[in-house]
N, C-alpha and C. Protein backbone atom coordinates (compact mmCIF):
# COMPACT_ATOMS: atom_id res chain seq x y z
N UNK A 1 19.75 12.18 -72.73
CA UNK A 1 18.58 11.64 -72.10
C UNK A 1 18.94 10.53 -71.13
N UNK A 2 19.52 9.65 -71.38
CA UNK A 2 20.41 9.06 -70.74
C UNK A 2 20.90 9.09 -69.44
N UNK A 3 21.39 9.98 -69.70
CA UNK A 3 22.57 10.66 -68.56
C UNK A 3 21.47 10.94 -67.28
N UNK A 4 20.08 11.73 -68.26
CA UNK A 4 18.94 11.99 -66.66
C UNK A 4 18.60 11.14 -66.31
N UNK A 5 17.84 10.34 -66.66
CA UNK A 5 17.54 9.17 -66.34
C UNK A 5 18.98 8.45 -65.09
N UNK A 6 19.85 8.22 -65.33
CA UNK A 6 20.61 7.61 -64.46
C UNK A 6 20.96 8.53 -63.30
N UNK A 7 20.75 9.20 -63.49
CA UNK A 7 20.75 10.63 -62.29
C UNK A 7 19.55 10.61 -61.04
N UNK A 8 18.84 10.74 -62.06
CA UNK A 8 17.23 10.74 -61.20
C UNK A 8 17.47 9.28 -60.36
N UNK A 9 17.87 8.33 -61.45
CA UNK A 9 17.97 6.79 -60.58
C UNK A 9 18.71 6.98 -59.62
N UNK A 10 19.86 7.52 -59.60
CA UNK A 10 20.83 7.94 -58.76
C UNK A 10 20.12 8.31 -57.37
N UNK A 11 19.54 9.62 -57.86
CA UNK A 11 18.92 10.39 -56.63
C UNK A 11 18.03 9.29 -55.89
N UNK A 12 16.88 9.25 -57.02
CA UNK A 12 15.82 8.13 -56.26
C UNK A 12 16.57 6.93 -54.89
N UNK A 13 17.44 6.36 -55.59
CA UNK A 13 18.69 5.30 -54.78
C UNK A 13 18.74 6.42 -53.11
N UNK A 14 19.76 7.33 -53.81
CA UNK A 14 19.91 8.18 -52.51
C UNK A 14 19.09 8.30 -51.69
N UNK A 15 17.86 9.26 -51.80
CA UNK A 15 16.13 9.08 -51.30
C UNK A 15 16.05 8.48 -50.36
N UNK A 16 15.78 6.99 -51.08
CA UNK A 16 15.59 5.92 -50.52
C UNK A 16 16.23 5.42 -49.43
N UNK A 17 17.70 5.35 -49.34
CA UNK A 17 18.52 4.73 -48.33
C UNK A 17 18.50 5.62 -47.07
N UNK A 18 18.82 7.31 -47.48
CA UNK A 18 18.60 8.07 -46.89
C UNK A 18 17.54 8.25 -45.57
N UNK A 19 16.34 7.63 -46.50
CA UNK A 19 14.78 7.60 -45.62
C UNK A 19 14.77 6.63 -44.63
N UNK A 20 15.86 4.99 -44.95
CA UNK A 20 15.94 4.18 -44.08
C UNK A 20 16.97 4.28 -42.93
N UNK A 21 17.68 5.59 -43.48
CA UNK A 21 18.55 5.67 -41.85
C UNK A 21 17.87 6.46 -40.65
N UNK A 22 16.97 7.19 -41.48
CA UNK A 22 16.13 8.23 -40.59
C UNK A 22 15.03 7.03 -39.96
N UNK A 23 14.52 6.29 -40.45
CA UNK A 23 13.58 5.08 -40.12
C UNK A 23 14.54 4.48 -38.58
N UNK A 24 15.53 4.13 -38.93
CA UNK A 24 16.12 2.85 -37.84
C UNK A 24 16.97 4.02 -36.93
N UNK A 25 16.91 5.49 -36.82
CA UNK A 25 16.99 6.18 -35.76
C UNK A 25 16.07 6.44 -34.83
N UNK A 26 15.01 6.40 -35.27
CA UNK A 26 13.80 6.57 -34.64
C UNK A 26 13.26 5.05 -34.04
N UNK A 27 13.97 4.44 -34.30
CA UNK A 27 13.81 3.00 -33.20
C UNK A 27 15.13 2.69 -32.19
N UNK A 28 15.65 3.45 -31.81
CA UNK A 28 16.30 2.90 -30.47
C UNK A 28 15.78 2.79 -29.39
N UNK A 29 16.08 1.43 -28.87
CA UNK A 29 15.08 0.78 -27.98
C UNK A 29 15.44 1.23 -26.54
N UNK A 30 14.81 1.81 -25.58
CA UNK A 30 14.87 2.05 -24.23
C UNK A 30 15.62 0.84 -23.95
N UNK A 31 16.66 0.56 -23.46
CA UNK A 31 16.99 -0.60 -22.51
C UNK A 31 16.47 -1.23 -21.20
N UNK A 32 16.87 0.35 -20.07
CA UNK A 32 16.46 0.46 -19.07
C UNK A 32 15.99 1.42 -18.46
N UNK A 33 14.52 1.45 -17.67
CA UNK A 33 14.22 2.93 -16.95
C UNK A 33 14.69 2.74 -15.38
N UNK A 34 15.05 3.76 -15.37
CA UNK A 34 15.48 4.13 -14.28
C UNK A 34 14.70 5.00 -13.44
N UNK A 35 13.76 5.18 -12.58
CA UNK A 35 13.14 6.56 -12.06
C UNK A 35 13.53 6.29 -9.98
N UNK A 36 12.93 7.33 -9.66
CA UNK A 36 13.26 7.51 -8.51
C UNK A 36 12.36 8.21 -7.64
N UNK A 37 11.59 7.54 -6.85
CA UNK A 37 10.58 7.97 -5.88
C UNK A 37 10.61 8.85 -4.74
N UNK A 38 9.81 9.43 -4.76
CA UNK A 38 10.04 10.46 -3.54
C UNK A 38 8.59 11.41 -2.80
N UNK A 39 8.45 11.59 -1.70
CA UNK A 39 7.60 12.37 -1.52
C UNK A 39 7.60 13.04 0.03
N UNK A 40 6.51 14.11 0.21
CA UNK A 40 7.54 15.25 1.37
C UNK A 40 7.65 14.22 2.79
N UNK A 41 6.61 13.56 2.50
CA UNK A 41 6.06 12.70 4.07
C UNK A 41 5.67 11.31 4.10
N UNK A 42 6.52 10.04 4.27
CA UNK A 42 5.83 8.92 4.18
C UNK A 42 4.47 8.64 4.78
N UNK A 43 3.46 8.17 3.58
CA UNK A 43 2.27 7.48 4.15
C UNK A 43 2.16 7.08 5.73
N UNK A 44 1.36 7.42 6.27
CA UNK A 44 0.80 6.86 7.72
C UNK A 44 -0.21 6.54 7.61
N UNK A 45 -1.20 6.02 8.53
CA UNK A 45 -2.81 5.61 9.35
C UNK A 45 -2.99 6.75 9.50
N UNK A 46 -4.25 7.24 8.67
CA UNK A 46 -4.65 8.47 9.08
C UNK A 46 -4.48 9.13 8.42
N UNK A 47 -3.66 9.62 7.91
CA UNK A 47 -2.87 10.88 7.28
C UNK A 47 -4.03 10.92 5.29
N UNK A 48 -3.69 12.34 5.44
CA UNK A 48 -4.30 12.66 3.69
C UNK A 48 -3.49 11.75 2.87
N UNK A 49 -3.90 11.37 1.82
CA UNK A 49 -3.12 10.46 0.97
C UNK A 49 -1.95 11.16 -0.30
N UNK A 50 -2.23 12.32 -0.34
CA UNK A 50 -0.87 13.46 -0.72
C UNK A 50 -0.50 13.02 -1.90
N UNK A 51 0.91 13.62 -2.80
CA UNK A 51 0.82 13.45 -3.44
C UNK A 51 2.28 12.43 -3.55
N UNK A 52 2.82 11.84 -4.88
CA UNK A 52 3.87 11.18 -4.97
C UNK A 52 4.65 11.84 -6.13
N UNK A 53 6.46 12.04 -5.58
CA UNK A 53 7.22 12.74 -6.61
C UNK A 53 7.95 11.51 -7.54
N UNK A 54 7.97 11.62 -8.95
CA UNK A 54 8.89 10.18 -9.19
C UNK A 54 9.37 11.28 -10.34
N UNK A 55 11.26 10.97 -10.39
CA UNK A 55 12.00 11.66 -11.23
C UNK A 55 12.65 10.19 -12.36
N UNK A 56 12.93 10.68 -13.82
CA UNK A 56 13.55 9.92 -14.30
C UNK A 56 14.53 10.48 -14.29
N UNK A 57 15.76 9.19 -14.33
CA UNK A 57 17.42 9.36 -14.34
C UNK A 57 17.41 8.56 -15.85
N UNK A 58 17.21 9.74 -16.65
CA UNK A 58 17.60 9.08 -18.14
C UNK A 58 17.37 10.76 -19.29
N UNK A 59 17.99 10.58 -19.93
CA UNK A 59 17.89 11.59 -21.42
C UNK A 59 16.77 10.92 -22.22
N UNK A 60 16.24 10.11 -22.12
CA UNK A 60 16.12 9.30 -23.12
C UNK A 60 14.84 9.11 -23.56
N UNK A 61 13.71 9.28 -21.81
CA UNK A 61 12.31 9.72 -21.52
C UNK A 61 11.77 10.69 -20.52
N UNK A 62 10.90 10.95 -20.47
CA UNK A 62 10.48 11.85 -19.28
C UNK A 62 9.05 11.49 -18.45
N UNK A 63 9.10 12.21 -17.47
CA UNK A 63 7.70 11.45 -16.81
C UNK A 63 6.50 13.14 -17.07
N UNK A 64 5.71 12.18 -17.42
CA UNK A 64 4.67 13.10 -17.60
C UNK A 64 3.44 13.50 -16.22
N UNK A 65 3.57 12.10 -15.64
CA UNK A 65 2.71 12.41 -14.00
C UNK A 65 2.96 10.72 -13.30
N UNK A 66 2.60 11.26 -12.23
CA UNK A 66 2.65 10.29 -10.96
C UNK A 66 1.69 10.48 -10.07
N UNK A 67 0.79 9.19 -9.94
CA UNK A 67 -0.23 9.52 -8.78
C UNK A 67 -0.46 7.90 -8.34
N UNK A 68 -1.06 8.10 -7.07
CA UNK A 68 -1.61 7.03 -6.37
C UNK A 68 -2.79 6.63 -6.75
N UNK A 69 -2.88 5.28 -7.60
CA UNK A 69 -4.04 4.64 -8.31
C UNK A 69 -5.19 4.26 -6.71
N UNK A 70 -4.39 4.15 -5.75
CA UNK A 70 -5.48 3.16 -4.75
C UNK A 70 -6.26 4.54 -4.18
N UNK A 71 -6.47 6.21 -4.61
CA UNK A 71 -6.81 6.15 -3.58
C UNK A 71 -8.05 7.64 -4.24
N UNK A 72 -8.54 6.53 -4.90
CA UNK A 72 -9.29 7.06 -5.65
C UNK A 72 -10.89 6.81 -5.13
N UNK A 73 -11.33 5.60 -4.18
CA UNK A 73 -11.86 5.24 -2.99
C UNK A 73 -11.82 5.66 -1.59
N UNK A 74 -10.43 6.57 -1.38
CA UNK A 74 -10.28 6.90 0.35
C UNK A 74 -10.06 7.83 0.15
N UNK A 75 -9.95 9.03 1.64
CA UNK A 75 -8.93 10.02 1.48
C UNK A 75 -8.00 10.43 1.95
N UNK A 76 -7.92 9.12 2.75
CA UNK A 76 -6.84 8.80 3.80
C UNK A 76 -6.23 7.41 3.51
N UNK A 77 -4.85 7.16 4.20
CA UNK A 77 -4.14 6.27 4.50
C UNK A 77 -4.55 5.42 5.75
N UNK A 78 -4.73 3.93 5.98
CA UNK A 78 -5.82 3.16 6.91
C UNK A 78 -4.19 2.15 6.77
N UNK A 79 -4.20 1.63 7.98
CA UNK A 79 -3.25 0.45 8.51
C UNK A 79 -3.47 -0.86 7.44
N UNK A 80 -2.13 -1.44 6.54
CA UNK A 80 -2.54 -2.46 5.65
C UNK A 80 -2.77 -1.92 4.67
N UNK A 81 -3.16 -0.52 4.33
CA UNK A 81 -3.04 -0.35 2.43
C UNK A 81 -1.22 -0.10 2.24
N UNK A 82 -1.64 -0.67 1.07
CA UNK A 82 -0.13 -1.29 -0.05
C UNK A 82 -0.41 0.15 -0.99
N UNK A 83 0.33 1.49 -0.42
CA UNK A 83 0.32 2.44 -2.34
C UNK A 83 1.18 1.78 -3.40
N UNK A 84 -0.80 2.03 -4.13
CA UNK A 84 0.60 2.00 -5.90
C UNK A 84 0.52 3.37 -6.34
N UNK A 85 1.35 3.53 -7.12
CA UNK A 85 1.89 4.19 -8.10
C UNK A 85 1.96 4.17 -9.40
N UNK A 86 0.84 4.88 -10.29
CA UNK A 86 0.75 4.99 -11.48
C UNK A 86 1.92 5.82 -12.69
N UNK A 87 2.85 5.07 -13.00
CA UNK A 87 3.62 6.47 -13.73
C UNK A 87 3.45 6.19 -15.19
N UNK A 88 3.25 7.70 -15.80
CA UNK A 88 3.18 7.80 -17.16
C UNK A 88 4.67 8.48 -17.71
N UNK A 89 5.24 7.74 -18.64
CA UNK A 89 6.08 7.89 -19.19
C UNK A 89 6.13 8.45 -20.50
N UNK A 90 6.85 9.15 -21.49
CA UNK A 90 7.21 9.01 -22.89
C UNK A 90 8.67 9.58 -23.10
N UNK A 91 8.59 8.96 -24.41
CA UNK A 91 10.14 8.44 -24.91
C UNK A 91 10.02 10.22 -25.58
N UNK A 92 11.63 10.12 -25.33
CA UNK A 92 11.91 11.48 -26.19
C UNK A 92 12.04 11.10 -27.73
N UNK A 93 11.98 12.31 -28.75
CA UNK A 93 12.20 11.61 -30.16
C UNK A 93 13.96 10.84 -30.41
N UNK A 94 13.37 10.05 -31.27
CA UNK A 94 14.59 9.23 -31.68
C UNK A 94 15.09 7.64 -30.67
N UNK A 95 13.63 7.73 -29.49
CA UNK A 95 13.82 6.56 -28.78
C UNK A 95 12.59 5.97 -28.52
N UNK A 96 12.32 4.51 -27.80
CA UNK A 96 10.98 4.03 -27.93
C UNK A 96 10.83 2.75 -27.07
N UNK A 97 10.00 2.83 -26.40
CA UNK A 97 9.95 1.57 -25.03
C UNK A 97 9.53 0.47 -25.89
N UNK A 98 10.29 -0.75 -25.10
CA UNK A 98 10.37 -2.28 -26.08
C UNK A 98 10.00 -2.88 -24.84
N UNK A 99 10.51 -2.95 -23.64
CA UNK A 99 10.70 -3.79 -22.42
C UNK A 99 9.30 -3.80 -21.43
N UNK A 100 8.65 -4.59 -21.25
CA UNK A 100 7.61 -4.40 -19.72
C UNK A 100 7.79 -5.46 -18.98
N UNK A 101 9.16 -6.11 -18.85
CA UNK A 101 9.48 -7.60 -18.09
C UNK A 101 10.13 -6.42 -16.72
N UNK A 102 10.04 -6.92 -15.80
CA UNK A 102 10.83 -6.65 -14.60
C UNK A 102 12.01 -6.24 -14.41
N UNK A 103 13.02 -7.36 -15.27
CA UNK A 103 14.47 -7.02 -15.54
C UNK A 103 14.99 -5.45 -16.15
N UNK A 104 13.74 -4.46 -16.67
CA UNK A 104 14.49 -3.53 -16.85
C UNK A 104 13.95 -2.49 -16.81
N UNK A 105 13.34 -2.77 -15.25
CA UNK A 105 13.31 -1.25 -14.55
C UNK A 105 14.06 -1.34 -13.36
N UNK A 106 14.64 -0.40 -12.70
CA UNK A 106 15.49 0.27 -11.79
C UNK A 106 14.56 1.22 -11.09
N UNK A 107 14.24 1.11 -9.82
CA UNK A 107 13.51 1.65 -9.18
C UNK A 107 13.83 2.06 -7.92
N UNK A 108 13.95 3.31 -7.52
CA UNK A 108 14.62 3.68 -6.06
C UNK A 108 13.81 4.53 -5.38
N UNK A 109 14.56 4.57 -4.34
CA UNK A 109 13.05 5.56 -3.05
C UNK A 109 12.11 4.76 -2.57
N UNK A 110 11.51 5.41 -1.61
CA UNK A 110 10.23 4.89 -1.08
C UNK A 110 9.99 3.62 -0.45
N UNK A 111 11.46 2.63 -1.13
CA UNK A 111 11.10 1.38 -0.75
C UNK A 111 9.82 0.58 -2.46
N UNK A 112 9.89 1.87 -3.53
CA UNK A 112 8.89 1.28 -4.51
C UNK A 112 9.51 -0.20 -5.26
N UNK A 113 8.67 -0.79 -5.48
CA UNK A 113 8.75 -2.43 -6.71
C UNK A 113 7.91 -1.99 -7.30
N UNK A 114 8.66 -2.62 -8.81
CA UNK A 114 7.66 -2.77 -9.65
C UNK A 114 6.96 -4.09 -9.33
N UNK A 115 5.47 -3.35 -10.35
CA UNK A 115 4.85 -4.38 -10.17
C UNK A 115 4.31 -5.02 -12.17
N UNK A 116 4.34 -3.79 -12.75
CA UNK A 116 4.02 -4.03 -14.51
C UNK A 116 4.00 -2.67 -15.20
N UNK A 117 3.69 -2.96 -16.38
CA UNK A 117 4.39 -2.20 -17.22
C UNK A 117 3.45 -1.99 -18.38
N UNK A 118 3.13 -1.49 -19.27
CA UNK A 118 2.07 -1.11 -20.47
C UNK A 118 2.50 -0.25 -21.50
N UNK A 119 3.20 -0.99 -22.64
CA UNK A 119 3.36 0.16 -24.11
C UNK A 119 2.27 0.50 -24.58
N UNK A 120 2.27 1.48 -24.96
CA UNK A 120 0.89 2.15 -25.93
C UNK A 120 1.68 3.08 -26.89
N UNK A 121 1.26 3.67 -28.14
CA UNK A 121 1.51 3.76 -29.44
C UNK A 121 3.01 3.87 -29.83
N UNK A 122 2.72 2.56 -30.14
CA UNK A 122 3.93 1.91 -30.41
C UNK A 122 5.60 1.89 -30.03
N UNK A 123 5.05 2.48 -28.59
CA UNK A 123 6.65 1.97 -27.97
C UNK A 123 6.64 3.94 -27.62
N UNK A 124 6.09 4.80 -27.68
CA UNK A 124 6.28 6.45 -27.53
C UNK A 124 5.92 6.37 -26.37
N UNK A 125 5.08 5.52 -25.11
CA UNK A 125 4.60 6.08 -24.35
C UNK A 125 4.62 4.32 -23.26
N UNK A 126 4.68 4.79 -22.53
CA UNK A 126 3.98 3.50 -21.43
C UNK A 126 3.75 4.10 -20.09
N UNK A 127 3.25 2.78 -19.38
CA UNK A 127 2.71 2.78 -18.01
C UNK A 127 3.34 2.30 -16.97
N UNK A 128 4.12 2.20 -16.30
CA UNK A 128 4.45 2.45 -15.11
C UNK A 128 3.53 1.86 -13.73
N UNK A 129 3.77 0.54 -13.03
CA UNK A 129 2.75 0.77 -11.87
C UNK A 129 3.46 -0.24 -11.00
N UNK A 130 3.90 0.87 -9.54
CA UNK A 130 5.11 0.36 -8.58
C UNK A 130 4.01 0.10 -7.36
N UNK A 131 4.48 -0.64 -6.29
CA UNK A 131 4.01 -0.75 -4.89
C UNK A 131 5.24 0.42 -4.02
N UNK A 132 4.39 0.98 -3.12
CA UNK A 132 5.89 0.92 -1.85
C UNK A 132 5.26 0.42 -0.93
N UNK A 133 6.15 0.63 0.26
CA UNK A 133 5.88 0.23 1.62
C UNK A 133 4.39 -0.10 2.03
N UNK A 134 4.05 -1.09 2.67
CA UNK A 134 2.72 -1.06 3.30
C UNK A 134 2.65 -0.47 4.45
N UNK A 135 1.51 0.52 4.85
CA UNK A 135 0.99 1.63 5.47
C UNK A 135 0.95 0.64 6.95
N UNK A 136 1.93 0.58 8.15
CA UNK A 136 1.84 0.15 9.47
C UNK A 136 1.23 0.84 10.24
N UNK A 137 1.22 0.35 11.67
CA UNK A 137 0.35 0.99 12.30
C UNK A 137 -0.27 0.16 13.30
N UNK A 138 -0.87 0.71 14.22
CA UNK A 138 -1.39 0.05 15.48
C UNK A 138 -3.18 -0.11 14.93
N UNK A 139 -3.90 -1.30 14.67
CA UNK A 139 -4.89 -1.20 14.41
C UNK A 139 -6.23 -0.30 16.01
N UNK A 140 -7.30 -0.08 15.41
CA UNK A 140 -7.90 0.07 16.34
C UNK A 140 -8.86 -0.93 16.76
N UNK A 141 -9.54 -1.28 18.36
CA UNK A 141 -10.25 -2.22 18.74
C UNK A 141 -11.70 -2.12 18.00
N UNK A 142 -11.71 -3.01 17.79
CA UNK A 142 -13.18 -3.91 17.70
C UNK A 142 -14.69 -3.23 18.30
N UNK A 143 -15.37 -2.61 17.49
CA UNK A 143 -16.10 -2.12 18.44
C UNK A 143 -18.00 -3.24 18.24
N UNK A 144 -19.38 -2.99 18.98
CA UNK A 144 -20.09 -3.83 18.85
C UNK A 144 -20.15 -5.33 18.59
N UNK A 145 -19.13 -6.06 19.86
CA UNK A 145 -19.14 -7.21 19.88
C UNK A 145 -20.37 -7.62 20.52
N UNK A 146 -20.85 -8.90 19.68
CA UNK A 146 -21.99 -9.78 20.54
C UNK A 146 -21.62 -11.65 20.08
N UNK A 147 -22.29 -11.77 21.25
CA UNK A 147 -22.42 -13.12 20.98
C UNK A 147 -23.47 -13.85 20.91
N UNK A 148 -24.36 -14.15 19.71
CA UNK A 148 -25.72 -14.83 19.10
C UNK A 148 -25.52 -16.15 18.84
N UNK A 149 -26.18 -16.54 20.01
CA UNK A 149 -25.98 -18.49 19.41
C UNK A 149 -25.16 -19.02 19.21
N UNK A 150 -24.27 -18.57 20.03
CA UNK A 150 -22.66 -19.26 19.44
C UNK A 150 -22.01 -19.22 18.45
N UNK A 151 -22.38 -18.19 17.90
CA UNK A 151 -21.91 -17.30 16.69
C UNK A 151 -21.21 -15.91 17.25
N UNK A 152 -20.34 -15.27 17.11
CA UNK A 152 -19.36 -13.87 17.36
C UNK A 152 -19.50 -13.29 16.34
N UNK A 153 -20.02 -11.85 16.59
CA UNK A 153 -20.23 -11.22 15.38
C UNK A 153 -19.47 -9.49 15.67
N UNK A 154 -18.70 -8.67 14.89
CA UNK A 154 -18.64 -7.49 15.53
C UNK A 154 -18.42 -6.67 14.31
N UNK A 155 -17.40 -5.47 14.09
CA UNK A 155 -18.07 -4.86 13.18
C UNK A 155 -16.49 -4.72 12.84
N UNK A 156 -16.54 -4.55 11.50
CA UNK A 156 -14.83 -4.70 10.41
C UNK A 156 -13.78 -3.92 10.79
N UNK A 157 -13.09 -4.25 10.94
CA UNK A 157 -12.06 -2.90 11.45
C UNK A 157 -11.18 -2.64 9.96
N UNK A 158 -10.75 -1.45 9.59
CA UNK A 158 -10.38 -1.55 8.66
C UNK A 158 -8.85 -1.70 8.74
N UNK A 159 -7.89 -2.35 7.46
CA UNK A 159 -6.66 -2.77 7.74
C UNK A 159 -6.51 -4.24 8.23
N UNK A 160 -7.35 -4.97 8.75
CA UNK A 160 -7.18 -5.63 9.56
C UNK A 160 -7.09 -7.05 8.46
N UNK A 161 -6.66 -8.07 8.81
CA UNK A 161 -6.62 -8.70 7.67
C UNK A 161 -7.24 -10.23 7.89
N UNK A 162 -6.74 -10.33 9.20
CA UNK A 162 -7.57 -11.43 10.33
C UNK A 162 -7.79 -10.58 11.93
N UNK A 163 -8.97 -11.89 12.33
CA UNK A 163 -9.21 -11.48 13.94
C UNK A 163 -9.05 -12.88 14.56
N UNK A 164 -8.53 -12.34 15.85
CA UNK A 164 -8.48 -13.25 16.79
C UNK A 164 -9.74 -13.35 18.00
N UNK A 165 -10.51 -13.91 18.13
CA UNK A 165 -11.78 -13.92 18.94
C UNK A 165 -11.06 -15.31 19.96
N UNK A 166 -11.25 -14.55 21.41
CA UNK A 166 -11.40 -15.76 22.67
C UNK A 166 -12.18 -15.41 23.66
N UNK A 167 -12.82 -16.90 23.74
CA UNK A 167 -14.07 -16.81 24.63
C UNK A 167 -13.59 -17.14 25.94
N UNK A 168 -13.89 -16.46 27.07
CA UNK A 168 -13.16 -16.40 28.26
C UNK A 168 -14.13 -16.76 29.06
């Protein structure tokens, strides 16, 4: 009787330790993401707002989608919009995002920066959200200028960020 008893304890022991190596495999921490931006045609003035390619350079996660958060308001690209870039990430099994500080993403193409970062259930999944290039371009003129009382009034141009008004 004995003898089972120290057996079973045995096993139970085993079990147990067993269950905690499988536990602390399933937490290796992402260090660094690495992804890489791309798409067929850089943004212009004017142009459809299209879509954005972003690849990860890692075993470790994969990207599930990539899209342009700003342009969910336009359907075009206008002189002065900044694209972001929404990316959804998840960890393959046996790994798990810890990091949303700056220092450890790696970001190439496009000219993209990060800008932040978002874990959600518990380190399997996060968020992703880069700038690239701001959309240049020759603005267009000013149209319905008047002058009321010494007040200048005309109508918004879009892109534009200041105006220069001279009275001649």
């Amino acid at each position: 009787m004995r003898k089972k008893k120290g057996i079973c304890l045995m096993l139970a022991v085993v079990m147990a330790i067993s269950t905690g190596f499988t536990a602390l495999a399933a937490d290796t921490k992402i260090d660094t993401v690495k992804l890489t931006f791309s798409y067929d045609k850089a943004p212009a003035s004017g142009d459809d707002i299209g879509n954005i390619k972003v690849k990860a350079d890692s075993s470790e996660f994969y990207v599930e989608s990539a899209e342009y958060t700003n342009s969910d308001d336009q359907d075009t690209w206008t002189v002065g919009d900044i694209p972001e870039v929404k990316v959804e990430l998840y960890a393959k099994d046996g790994y798990r995002f810890s990091y949303t500080s700056k220092s450890h993403f790696k970001l190439s193409g496009c000219n993209a920066e990060f800008k932040k970062a978002k874990i959600y259930d518990s380190g399997d999944y996060i968020e992703v959200t880069a700038q690239l290039k701001r959309i240049g371009g020759k603005l267009e003129g000013t149209s319905n200028l008047e002058w009321n009382d010494g007040i200048a009034e005309w109508d918004s141009i879009d892109g534009a960020k200041s105006y220069d008004v001279k009275l001649l």
